[in-house]
C-alpha atoms as a PDB file:
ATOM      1  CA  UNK A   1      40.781 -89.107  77.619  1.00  0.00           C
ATOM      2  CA  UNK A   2      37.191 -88.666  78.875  1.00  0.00           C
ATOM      3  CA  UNK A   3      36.385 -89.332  82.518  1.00  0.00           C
ATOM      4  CA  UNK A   4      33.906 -91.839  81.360  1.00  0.00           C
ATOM      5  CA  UNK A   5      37.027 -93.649  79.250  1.00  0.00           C
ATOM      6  CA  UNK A   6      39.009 -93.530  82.206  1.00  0.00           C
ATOM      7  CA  UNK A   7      36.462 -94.730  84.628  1.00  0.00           C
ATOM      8  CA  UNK A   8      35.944 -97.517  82.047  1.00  0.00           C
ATOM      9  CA  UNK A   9      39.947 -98.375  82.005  1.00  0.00           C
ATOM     10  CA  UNK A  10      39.475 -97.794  85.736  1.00  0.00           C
ATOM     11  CA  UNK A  11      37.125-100.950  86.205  1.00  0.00           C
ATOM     12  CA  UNK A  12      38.964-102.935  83.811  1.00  0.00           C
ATOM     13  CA  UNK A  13      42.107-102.402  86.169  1.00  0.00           C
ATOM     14  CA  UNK A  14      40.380-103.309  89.078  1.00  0.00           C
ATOM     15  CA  UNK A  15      39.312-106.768  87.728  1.00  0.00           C
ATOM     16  CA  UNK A  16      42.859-107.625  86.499  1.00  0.00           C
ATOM     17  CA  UNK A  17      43.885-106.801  89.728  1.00  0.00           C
ATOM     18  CA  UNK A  18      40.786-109.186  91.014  1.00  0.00           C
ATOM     19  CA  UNK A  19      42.267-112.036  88.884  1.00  0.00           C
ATOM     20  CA  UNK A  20      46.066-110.889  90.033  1.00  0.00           C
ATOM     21  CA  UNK A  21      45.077-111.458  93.807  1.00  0.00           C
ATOM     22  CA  UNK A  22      43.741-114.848  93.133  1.00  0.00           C
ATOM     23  CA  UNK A  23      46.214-116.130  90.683  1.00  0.00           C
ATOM     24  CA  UNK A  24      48.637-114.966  93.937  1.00  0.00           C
ATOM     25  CA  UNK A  25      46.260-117.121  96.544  1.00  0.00           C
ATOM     26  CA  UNK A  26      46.179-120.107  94.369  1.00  0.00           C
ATOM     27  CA  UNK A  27      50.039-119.704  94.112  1.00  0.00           C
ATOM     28  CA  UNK A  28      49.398-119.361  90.143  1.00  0.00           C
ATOM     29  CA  UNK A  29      51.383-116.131  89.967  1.00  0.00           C
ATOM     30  CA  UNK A  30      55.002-116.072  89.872  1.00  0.00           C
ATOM     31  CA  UNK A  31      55.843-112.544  89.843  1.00  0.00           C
ATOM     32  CA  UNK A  32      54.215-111.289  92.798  1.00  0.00           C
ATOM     33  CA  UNK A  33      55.181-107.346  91.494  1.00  0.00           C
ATOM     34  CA  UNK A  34      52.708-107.650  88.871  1.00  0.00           C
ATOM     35  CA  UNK A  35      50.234-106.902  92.041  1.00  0.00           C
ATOM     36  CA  UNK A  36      52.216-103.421  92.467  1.00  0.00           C
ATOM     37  CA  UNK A  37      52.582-102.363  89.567  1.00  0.00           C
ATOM     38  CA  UNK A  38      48.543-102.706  88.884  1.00  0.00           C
ATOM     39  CA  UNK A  39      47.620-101.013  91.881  1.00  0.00           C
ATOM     40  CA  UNK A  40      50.062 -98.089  91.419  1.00  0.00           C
ATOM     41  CA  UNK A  41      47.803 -98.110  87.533  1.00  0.00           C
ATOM     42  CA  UNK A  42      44.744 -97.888  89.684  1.00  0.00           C
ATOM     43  CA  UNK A  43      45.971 -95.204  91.647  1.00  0.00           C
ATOM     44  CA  UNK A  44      46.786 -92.908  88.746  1.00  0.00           C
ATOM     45  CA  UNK A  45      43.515 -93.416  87.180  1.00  0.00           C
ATOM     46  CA  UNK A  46      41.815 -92.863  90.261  1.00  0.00           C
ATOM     47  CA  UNK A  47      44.153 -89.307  90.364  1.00  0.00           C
ATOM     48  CA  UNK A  48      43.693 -88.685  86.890  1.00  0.00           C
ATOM     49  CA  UNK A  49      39.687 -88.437  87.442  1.00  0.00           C
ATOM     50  CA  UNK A  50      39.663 -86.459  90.239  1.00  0.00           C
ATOM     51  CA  UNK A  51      42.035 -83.931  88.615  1.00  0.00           C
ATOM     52  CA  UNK A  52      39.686 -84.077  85.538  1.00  0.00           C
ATOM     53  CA  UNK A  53      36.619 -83.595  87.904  1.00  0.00           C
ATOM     54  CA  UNK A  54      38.043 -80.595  90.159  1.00  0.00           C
ATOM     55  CA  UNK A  55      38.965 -78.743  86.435  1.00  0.00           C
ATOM     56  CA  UNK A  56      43.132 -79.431  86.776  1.00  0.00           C
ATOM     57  CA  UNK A  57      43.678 -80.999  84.093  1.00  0.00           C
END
């Protein structure tokens, strides 16, 4: 993937998680891991373009 693809996917993650936190603080959400496992998705991306940037991958 291109760094602009996963910037794109990168944004998209960061409003599910957006929606995930509120679904959470309107007690909408039942499984509260959902929360996790998005921001562990937002980490990688956020590792995967600074590999691509620094020329490690």
């Amino acid at each position: 993937m291109s760094t602009e693809e996963l910037t794109k996917q990168l944004e998209d993650t960061h409003q599910e998680l957006f929606n995930l936190r509120f679904r959470v603080s309107t007690k909408q959400l039942a499984n509260h891991r959902e929360v996790r496992r998005v921001r562990r998705k937002v980490a990688r991306l956020k590792t995967l373009i600074t590999e691509k940037e620094l020329g490690i991958r």
